[in-house]
Protein backbone atom coordinates (compact mmCIF):
# COMPACT_ATOMS: atom_id res chain seq x y z
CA UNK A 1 95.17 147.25 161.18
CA UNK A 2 92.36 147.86 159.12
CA UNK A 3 91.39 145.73 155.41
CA UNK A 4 93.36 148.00 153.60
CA UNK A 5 96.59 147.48 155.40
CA UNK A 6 96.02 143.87 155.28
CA UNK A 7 95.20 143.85 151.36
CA UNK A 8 97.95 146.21 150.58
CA UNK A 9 100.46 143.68 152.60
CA UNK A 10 98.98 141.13 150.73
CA UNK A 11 99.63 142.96 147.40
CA UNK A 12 103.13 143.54 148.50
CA UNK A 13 104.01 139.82 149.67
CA UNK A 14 103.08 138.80 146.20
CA UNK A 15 104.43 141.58 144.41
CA UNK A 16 107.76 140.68 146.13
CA UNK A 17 107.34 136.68 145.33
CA UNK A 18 107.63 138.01 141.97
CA UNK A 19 109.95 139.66 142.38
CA UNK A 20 112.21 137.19 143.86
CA UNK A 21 111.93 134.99 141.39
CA UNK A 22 114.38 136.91 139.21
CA UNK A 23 117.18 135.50 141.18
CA UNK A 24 116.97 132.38 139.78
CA UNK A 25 116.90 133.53 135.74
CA UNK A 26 118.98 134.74 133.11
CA UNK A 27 119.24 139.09 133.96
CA UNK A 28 121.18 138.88 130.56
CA UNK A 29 117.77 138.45 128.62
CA UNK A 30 116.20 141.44 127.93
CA UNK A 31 112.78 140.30 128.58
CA UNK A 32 113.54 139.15 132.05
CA UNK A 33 115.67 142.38 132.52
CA UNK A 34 112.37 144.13 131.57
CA UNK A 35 109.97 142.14 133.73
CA UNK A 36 112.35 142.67 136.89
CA UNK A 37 112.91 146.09 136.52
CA UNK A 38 109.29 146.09 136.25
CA UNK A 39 108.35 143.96 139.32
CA UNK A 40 110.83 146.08 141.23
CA UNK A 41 109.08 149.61 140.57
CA UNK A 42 105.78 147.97 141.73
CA UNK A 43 107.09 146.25 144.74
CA UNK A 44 108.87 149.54 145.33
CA UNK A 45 105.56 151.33 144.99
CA UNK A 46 103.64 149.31 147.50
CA UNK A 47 106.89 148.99 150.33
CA UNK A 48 106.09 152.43 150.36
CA UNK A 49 102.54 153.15 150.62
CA UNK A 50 103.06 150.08 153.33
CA UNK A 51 105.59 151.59 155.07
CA UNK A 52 102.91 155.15 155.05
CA UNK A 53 100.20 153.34 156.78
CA UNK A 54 101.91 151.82 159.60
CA UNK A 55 103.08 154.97 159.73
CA UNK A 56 99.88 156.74 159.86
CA UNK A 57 98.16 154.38 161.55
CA UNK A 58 100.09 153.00 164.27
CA UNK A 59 102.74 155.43 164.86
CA UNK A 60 99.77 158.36 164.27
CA UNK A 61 101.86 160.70 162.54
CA UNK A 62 99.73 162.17 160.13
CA UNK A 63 101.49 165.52 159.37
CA UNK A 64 103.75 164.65 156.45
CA UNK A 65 103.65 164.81 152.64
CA UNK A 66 101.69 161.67 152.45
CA UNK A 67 102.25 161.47 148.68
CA UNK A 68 106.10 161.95 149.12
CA UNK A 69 107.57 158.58 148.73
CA UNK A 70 110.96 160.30 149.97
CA UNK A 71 109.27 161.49 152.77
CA UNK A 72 107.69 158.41 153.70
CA UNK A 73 111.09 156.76 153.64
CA UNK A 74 112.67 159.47 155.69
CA UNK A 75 109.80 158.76 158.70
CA UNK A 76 109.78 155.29 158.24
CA UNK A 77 113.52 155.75 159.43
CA UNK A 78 112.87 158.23 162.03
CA UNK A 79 110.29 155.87 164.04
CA UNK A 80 112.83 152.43 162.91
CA UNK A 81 110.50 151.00 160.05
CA UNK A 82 113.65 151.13 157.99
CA UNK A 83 117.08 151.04 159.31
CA UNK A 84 119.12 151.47 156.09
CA UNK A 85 120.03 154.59 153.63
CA UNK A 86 119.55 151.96 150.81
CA UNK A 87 116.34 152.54 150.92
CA UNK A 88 117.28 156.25 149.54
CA UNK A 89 119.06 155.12 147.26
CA UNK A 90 116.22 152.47 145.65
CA UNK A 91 114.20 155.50 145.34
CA UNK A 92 116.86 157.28 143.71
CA UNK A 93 117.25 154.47 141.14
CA UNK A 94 113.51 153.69 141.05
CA UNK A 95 113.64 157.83 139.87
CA UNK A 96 116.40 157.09 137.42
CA UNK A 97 115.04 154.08 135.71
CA UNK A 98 111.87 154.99 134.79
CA UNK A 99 113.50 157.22 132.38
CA UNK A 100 115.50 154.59 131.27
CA UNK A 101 113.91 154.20 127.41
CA UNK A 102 116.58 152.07 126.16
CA UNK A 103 117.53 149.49 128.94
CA UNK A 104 120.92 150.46 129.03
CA UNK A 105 120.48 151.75 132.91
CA UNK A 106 118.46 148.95 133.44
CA UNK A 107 121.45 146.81 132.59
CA UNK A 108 123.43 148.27 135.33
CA UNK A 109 121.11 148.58 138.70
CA UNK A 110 119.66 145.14 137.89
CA UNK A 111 122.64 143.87 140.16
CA UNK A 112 121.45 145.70 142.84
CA UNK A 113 118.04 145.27 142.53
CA UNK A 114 118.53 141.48 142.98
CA UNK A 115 121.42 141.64 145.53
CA UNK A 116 120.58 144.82 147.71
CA UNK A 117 117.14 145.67 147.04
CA UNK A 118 115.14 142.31 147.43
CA UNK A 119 116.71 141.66 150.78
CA UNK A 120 115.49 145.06 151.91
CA UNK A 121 112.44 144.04 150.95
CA UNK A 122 112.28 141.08 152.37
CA UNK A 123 113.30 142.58 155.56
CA UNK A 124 110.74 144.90 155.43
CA UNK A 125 107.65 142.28 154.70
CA UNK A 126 108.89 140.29 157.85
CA UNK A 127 108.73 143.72 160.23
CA UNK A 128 105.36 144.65 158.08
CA UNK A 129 103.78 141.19 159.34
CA UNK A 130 103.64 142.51 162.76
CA UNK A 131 100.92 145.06 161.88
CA UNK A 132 98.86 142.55 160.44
């Protein structure tokens, strides 16, 4: 992979580090609510844009809406990037919350942003390594 790929995993690895370290605090306290649901839509945001260049670039599928998160998800399943529908529905909640102006949604998928989501993640930077 090119310098781009490489500084984009990079970007993700630590965007995910981050992210991770929200299992260890209080997701009562607003503030750390705030700053994971934050760290999530970012780590979210470059999974993605990953998960389009591998795509692009080593599976050399070029023909699809490369600005369509959803559709980047739904190759990235197609060619075994991804093996999981969860991924669907983090985008669906990544959708939902950042329309979420008073926390109160943020309250209830911060559960599954630490239990379901980071793990996907995870998953995902170990399989992205490869490309390196």
């Amino acid at each position: 992979m090119d310098r781009k790929y490489i500084e984009r995993y990079e970007s993700l690895c630590a965007s995910l580090e981050s992210l991770m370290g929200a299992r260890d605090r209080d997701l009562s306290d607003e503030f750390v609510l705030s700053g994971t649901v934050q760290k999530f839509f970012l780590t979210f945001d470059i999974a993605w844009k990953v998960l389009k260049d591998i795509i692009v670039k080593y599976h050399q599928i070029n023909d699809f809406a490369t600005g369509s998160p959803r559709e980047t998800l739904r190759i990235a399943f197609s060619v075994k990037l991804i093996d999981d529908d969860r991924w669907m529905n983090m985008l669906g909640d990544r959708n939902e919350l950042t329309h979420d102006y008073d926390g109160t949604m943020a309250k209830e998928k911060v559960e599954a942003i630490v239990g379901e989501y980071i793990p996907l993640f995870v998953e995902f930077r170990n399989k992205a390594e490869k490309f390196c």
